[in-house]
C-alpha atoms as a PDB file:
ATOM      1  CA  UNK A   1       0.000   0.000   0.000  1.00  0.00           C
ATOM      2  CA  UNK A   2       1.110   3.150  -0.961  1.00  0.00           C
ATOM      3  CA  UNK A   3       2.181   5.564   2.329  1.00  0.00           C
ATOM      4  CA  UNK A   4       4.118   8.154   0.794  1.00  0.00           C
ATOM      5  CA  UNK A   5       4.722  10.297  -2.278  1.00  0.00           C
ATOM      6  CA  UNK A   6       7.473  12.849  -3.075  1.00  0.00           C
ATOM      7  CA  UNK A   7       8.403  14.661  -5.986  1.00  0.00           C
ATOM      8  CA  UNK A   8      11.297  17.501  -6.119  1.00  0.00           C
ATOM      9  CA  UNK A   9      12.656  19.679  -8.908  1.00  0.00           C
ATOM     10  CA  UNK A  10      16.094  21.002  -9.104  1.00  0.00           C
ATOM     11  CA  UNK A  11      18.118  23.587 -10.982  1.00  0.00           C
ATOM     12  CA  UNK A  12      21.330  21.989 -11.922  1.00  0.00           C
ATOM     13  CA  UNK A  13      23.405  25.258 -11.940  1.00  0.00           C
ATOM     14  CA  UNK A  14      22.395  25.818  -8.211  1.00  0.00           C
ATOM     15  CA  UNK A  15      23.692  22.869  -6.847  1.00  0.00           C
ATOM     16  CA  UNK A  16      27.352  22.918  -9.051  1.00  0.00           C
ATOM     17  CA  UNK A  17      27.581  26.578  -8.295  1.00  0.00           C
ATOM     18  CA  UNK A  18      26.594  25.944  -4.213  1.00  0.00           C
ATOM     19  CA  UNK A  19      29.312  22.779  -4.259  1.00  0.00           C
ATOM     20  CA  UNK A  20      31.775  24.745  -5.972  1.00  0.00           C
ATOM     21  CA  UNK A  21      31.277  27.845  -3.280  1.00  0.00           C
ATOM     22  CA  UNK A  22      30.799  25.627  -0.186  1.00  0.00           C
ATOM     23  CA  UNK A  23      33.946  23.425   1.372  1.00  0.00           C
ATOM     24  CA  UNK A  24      32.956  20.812   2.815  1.00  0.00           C
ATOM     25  CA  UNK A  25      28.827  20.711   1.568  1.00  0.00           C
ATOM     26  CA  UNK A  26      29.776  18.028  -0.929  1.00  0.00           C
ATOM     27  CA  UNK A  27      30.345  15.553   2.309  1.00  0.00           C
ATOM     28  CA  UNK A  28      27.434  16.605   4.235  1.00  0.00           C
ATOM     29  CA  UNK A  29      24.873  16.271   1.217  1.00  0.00           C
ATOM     30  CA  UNK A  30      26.449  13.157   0.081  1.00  0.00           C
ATOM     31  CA  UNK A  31      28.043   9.715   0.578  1.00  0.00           C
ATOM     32  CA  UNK A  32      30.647   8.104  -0.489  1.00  0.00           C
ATOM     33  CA  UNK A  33      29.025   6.318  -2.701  1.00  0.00           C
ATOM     34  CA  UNK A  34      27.171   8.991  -4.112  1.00  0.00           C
ATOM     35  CA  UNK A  35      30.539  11.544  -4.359  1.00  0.00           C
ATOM     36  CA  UNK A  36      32.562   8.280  -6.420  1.00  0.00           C
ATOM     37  CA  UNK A  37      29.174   7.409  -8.593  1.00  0.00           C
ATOM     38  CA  UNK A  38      28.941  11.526  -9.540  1.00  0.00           C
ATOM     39  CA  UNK A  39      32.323  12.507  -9.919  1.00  0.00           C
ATOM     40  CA  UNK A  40      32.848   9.353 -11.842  1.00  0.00           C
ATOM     41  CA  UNK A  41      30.277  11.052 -14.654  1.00  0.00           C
ATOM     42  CA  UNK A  42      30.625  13.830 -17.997  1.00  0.00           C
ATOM     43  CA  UNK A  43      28.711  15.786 -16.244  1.00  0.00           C
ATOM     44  CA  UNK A  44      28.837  15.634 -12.214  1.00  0.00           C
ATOM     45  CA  UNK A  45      26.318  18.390 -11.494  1.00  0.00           C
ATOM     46  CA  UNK A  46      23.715  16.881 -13.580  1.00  0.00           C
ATOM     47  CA  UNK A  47      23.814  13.738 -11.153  1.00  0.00           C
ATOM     48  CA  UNK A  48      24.585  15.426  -8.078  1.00  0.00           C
ATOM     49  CA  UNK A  49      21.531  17.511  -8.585  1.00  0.00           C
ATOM     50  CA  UNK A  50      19.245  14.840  -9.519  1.00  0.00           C
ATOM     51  CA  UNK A  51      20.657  13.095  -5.932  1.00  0.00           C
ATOM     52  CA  UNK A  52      20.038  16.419  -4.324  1.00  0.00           C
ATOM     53  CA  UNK A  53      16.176  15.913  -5.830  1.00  0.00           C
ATOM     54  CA  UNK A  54      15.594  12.198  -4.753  1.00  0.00           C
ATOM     55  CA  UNK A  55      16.407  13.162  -1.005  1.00  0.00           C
ATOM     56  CA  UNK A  56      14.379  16.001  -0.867  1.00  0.00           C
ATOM     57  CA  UNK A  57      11.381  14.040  -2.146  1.00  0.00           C
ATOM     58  CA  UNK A  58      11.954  11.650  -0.072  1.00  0.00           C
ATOM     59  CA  UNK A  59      11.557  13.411   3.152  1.00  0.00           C
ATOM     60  CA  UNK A  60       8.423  14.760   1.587  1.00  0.00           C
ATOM     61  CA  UNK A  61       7.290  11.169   0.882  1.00  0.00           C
ATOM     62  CA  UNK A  62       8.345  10.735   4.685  1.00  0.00           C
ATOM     63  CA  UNK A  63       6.124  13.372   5.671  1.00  0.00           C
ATOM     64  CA  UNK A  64       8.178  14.674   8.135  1.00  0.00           C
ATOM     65  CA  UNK A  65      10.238  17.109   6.702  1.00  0.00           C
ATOM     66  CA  UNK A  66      14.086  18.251   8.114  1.00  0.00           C
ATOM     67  CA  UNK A  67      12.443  19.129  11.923  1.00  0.00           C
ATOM     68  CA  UNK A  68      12.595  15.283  12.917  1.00  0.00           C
ATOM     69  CA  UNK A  69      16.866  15.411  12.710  1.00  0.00           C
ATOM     70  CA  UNK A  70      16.969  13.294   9.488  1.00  0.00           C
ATOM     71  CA  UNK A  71      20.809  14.526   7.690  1.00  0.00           C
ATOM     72  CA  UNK A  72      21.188  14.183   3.633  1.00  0.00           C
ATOM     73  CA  UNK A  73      23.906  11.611   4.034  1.00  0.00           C
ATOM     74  CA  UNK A  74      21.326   9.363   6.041  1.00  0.00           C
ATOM     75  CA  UNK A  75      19.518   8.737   2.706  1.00  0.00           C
ATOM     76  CA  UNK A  76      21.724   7.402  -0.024  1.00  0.00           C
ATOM     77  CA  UNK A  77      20.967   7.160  -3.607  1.00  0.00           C
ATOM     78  CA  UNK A  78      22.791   4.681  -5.518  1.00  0.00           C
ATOM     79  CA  UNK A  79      22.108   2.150  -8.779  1.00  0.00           C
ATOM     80  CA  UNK A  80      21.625  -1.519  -9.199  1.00  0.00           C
ATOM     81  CA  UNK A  81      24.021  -2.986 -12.229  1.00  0.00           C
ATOM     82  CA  UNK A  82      21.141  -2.782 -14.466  1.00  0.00           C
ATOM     83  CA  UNK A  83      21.227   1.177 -13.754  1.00  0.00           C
ATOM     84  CA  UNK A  84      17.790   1.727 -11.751  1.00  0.00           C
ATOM     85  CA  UNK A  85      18.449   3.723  -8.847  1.00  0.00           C
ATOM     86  CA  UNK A  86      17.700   3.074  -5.182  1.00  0.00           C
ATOM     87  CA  UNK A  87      17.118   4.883  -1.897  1.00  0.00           C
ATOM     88  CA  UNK A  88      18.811   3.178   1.316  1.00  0.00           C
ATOM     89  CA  UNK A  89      18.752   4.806   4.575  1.00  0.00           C
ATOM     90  CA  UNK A  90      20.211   5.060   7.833  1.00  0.00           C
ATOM     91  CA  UNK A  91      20.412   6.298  11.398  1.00  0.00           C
ATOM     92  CA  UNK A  92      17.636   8.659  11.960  1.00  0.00           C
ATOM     93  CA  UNK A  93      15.435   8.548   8.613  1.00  0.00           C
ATOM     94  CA  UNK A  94      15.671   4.396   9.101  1.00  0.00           C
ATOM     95  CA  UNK A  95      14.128   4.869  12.389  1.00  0.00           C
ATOM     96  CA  UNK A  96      11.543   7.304  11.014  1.00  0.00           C
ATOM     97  CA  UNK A  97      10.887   4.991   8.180  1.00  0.00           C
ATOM     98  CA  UNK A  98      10.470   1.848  10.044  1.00  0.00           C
ATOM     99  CA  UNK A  99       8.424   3.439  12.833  1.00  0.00           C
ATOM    100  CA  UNK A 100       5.916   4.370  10.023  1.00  0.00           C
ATOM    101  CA  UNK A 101       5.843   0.556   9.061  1.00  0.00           C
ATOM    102  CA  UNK A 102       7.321   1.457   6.011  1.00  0.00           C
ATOM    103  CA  UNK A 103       8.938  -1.490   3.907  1.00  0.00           C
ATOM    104  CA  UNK A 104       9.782  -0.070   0.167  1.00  0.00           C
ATOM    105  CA  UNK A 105      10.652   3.207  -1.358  1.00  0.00           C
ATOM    106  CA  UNK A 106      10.877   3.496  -5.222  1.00  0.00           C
ATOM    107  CA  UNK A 107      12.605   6.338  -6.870  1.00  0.00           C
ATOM    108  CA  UNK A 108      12.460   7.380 -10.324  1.00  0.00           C
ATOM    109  CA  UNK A 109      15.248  10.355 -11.181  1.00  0.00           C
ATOM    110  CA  UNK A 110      15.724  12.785 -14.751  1.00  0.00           C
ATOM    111  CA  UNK A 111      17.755  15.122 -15.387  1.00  0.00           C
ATOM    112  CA  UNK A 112      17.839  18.173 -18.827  1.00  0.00           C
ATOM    113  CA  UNK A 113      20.907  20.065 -18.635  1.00  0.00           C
ATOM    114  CA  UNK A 114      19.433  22.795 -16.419  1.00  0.00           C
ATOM    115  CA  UNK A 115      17.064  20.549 -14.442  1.00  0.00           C
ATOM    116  CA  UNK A 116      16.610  17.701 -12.340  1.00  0.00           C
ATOM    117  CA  UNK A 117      13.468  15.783 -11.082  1.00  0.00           C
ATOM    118  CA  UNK A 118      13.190  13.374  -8.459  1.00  0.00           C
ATOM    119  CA  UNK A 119      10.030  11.224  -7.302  1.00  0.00           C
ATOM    120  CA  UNK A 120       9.723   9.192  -4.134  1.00  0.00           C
ATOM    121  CA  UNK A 121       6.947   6.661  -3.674  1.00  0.00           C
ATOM    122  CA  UNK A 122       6.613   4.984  -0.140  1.00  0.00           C
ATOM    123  CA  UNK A 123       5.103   1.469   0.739  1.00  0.00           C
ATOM    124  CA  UNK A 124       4.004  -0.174   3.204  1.00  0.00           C
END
């Protein structure tokens, strides 16, 4: 059953130009994975971006927004060999998520060159 839905729109030239500006922001938004999977690309911003995207909708899908002490690196966005990307989360937006009885999150992600869209759909 359906518990949650998020969707988020980026522009691409606001996150490059905010990671460029900011030391340090590119670890707090992002893991590990996420940094090697986008700097690994043509076009890093255009991923980054779409990453930013995916988290934001999925605290919308969440429903609880940034006030419950969820961080951006507790939701990680990474892709299956085929290429479909995932959501996996930890510390405090795992406890959210399981104390909503949640069980699956699908994500969908697109980017233009000056845009990026993100949806979020929550299950229970």
């Amino acid at each position: 059953m359906i518990s949650g839905i998020g969707v988020d729109i980026i522009e691409v030239d606001r996150v490059e130009e905010k990671l460029k500006r900011t030391p340090g922001l590119k670890e707090k938004l992002f893991t590990g994975v996420e940094i090697s999977y986008c700097e690994g690309k043509h076009s890093p911003a255009l991923h980054y971006a779409a990453r930013f995207a995916a988290k934001e909708a999925f605290m919308k899908a969440l429903g609880t927004g940034w006030s419950e002490g969820v961080k951006f690196s507790e939701i990680e966005v990474h892709n299956l060999e085929s290429g479909q990307p995932v959501i996996e989360v930890s510390g405090r937006a795992r406890e959210l998520f399981e104390a909503k009885g949640l069980n699956q999150v699908h994500v969908s992600l697109s980017h233009l060159k000056t845009y990026a869209v993100a949806i979020v759909i929550l299950e229970k």
